[in-house]
N, C-alpha and C. Protein backbone atom coordinates (compact mmCIF):
# COMPACT_ATOMS: atom_id res chain seq x y z
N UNK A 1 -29.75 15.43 -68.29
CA UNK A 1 -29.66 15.06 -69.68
C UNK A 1 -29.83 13.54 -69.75
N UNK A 2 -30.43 12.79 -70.75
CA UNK A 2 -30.60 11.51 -71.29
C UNK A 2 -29.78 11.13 -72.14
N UNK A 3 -29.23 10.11 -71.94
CA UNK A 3 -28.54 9.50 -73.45
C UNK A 3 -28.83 7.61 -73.72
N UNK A 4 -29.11 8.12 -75.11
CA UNK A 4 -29.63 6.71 -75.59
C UNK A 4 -28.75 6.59 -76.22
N UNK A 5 -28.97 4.91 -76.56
CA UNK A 5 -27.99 4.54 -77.48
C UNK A 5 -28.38 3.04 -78.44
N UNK A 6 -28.26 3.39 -79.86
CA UNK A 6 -28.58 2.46 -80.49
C UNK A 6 -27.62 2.20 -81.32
N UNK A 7 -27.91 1.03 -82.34
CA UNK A 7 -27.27 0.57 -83.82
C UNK A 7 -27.87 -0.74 -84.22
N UNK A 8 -27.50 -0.64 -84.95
CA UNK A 8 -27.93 -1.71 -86.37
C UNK A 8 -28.53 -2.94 -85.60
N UNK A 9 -28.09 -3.45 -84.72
CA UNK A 9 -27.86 -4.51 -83.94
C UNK A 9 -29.52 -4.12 -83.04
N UNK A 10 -29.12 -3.05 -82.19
CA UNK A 10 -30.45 -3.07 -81.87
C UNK A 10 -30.33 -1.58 -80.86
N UNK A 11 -31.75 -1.61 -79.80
CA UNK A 11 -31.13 -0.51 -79.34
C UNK A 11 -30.14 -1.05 -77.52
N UNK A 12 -29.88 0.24 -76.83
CA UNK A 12 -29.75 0.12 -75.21
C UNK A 12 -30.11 0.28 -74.92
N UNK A 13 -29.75 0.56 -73.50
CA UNK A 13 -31.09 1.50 -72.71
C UNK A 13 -30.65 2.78 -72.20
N UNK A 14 -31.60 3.42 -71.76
CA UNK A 14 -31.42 5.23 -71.32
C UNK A 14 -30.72 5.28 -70.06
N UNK A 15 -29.82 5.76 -70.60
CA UNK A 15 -29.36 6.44 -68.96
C UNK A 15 -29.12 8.30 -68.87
N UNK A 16 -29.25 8.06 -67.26
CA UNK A 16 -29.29 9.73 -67.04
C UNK A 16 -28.34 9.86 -66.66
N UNK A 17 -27.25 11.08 -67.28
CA UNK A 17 -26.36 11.85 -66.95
C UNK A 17 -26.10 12.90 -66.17
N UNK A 18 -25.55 12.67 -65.29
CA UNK A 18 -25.59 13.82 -63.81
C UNK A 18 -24.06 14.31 -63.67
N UNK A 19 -23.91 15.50 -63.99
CA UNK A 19 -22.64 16.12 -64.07
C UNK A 19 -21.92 16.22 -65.57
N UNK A 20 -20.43 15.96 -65.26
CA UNK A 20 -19.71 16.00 -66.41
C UNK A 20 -19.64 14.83 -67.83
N UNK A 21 -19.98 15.29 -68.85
CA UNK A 21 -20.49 14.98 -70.07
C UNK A 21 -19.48 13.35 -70.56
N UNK A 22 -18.23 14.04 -70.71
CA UNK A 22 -16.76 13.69 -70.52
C UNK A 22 -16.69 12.38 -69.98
N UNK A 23 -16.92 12.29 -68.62
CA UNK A 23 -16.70 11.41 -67.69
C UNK A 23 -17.80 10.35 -67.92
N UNK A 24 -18.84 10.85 -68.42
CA UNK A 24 -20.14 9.96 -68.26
C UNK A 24 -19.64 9.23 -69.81
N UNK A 25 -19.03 9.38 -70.87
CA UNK A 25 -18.74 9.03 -72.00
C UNK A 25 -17.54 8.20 -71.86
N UNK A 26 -16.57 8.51 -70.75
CA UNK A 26 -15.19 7.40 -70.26
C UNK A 26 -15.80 6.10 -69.91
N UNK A 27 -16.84 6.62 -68.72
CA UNK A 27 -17.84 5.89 -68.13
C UNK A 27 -18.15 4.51 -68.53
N UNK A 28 -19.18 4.94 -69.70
CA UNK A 28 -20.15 4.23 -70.27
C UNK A 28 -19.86 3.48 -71.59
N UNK A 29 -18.81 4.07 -72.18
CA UNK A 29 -18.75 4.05 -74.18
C UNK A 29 -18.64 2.49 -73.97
N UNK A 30 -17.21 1.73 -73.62
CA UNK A 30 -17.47 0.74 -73.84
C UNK A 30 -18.08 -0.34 -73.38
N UNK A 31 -19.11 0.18 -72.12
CA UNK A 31 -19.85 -1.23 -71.85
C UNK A 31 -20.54 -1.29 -72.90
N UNK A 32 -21.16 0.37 -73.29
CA UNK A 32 -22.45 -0.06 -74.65
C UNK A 32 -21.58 -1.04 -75.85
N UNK A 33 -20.46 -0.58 -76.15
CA UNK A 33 -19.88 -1.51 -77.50
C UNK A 33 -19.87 -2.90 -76.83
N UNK A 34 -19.59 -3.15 -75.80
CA UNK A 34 -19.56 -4.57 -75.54
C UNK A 34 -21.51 -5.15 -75.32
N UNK A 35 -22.46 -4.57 -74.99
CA UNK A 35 -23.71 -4.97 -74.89
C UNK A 35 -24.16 -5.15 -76.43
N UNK A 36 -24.13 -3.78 -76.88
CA UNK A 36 -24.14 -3.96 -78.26
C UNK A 36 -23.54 -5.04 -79.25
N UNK A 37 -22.57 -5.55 -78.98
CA UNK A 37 -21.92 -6.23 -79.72
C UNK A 37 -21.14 -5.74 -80.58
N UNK A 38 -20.69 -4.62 -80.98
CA UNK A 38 -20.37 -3.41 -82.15
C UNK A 38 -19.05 -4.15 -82.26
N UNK A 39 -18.24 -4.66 -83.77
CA UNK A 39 -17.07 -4.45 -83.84
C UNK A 39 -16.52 -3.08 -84.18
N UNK A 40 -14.86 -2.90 -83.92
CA UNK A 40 -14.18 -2.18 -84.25
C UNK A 40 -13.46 -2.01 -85.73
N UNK A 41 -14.12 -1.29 -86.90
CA UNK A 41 -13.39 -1.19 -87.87
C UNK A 41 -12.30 -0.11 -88.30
């Protein structure tokens, strides 16, 4: 599976997910908010 990730700001980049969905989302969520720049409202 692939997961991209974008917003307003701009996009990320693709990464491939190998195994559990879950873990890859503990993983990953907030480096993207921190690359992204995303605040928390």
């Amino acid at each position: 599976m692939v997961w991209g990730r974008f917003a307003a700001v701009g996009p990320g980049p693709l990464s491939i997910i190998e195994g559990n969905f879950q873990k890859f989302l503990k993983e990953n969520v907030r480096s993207s908010v921190h690359e992204l720049k995303l605040k928390h409202n």
